[in-house]
Protein backbone atom coordinates (compact mmCIF):
# COMPACT_ATOMS: atom_id res chain seq x y z
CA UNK A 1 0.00 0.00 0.00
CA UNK A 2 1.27 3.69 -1.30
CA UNK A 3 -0.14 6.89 -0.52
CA UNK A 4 0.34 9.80 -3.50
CA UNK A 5 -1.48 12.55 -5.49
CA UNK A 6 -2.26 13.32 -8.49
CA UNK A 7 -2.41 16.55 -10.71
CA UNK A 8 -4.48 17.97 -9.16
CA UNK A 9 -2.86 17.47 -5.47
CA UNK A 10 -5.73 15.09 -4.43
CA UNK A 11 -4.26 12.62 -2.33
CA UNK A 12 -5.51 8.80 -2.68
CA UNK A 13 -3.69 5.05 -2.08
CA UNK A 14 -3.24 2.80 -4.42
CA UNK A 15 -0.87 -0.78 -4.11
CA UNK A 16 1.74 -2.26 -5.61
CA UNK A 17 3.40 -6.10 -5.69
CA UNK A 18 7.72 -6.08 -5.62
CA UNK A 19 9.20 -9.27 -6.73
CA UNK A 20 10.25 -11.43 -3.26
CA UNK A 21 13.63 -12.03 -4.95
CA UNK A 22 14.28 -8.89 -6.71
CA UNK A 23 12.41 -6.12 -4.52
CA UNK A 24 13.39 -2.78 -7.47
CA UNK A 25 10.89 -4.94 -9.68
CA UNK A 26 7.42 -4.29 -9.93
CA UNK A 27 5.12 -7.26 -10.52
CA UNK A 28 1.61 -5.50 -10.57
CA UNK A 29 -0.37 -2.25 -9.45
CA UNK A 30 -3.10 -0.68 -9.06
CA UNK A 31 -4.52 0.99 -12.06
CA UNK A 32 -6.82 3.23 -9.79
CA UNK A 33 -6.89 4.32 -6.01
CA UNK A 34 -8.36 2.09 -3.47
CA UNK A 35 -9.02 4.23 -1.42
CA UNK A 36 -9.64 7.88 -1.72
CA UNK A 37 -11.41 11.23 -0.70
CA UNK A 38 -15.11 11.04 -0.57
CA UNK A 39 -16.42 12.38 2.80
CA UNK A 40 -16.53 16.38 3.58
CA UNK A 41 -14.46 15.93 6.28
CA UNK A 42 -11.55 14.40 4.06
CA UNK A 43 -12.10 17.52 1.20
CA UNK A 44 -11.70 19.86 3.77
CA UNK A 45 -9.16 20.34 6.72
CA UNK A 46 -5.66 21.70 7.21
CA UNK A 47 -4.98 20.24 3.78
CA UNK A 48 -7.88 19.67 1.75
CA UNK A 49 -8.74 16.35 -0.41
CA UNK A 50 -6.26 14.32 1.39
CA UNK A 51 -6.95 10.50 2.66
CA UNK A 52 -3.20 8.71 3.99
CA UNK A 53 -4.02 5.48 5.13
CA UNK A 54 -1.32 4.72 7.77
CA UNK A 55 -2.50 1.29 9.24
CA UNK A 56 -4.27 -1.86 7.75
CA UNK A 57 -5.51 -4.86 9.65
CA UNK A 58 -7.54 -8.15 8.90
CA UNK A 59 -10.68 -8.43 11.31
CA UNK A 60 -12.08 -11.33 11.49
CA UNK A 61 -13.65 -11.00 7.02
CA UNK A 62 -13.03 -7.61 6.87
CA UNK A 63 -9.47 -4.90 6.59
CA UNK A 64 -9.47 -2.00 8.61
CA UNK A 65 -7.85 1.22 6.88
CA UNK A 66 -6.86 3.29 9.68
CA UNK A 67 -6.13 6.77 7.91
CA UNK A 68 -5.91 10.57 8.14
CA UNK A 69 -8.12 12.57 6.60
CA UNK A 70 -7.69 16.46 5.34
CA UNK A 71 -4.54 16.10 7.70
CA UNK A 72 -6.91 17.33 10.44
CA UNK A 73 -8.89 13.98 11.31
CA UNK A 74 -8.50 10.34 12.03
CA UNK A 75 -10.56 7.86 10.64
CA UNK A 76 -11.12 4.31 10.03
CA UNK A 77 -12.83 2.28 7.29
CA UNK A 78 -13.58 -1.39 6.80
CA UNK A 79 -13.46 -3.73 3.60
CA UNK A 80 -14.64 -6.82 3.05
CA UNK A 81 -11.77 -9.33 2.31
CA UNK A 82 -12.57 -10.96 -1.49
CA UNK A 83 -13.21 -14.73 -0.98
CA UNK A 84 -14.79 -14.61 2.47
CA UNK A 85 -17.86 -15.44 3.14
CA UNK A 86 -19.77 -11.61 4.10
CA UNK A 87 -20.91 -10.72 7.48
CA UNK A 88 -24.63 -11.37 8.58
């Protein structure tokens, strides 16, 4: 997982796959963010339109994203992990 902007300074995270053997070579990334701004608390803020996840954990069928948001605010958010069977 990566954090960077784009053009237009809007700050998203994307991820990437190094080679075990060779870490300088890149095996796959993301074509798109995973994660980005959406909320008003993450456009606005001390910097606006910034999301930096700095944390991820697997709970139980779900990651948790621990992130900043608009460099002002803390937040969490929670993804389901592909393959397992979904909450009820």
């Amino acid at each position: 997982m990566y954090n960077g902007a784009d053009n237009r300074n809007v700050f998203a995270t994307g991820w990437v796959l190094f080679d075990k053997a060779d870490p300088t070579k890149v095996l796959a990334r993301s074509d798109k963010p995973i994660f980005g701004v959406k909320e008003e608390w993450e456009k606005a803020g001390q910097v606006p339109n910034v999301v930096f996840v700095e944390g991820m954990i697997r709970q139980g069928n779900h990651w948790l994203f621990y992130y900043g948001g608009g460099d002002k605010y803390i937040g969490v958010a929670a993804a389901h992990v592909h393959g397992a069977p979904a909450l009820t």
